[in-house]
Protein backbone atom coordinates (compact mmCIF):
# COMPACT_ATOMS: atom_id res chain seq x y z
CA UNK A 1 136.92 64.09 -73.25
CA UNK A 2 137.19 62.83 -76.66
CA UNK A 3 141.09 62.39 -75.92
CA UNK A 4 140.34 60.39 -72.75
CA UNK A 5 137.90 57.78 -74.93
CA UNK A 6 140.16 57.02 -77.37
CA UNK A 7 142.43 54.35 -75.76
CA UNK A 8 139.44 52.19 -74.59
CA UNK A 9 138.51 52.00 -78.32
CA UNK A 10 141.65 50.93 -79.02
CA UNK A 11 141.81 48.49 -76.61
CA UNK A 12 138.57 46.91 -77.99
CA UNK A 13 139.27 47.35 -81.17
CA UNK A 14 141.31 43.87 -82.05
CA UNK A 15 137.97 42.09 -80.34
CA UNK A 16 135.18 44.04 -82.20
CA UNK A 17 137.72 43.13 -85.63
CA UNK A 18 137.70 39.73 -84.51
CA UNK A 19 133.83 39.80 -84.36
CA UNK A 20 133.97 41.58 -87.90
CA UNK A 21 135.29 39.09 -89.60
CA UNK A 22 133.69 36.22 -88.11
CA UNK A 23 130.25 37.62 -89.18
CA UNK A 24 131.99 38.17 -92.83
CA UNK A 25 133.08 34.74 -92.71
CA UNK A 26 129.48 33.59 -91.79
CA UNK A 27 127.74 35.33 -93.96
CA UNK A 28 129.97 34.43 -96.71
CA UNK A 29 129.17 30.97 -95.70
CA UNK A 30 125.63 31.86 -95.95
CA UNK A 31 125.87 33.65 -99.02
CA UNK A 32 127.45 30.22 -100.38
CA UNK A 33 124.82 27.99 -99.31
CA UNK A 34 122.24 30.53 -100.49
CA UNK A 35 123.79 30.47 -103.83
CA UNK A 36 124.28 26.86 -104.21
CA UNK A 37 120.61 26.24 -103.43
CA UNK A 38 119.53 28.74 -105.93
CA UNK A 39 121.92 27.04 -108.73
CA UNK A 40 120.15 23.57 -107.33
CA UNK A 41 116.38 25.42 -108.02
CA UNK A 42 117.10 26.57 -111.35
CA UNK A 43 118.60 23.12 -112.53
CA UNK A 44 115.57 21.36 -111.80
C-alpha cells in the first residue's frame, strides 16, 4: 500500500514545492515590512 502511494506524492510534489516557496517568499516579504516598521518605531 505504501508502494502504491508513493507516485501520487511525487506527482504533487513539484506543486506543493511551488506553494513552499511562495509562502517563504511571502513571509519573507512580511518579515521585511515587519522589520522595517520596527526600525521606523525605534527611530522616532
Amino acid at each position: 500500500m505504501e508502494v502504491e502511494a508513493l507516485p501520487p506524492m511525487k506527482r504533487t510534489s513539484p506543486g506543493l514545492t511551488g506553494i513552499f516557496w511562495l509562502f517563504l517568499l511571502v513571509s519573507r516579504g512580511i518579515w521585511l515590512f515587519v522589520c522595517e516598521t520596527l526600525v521606523s518605531v525605534k527611530t522616532y
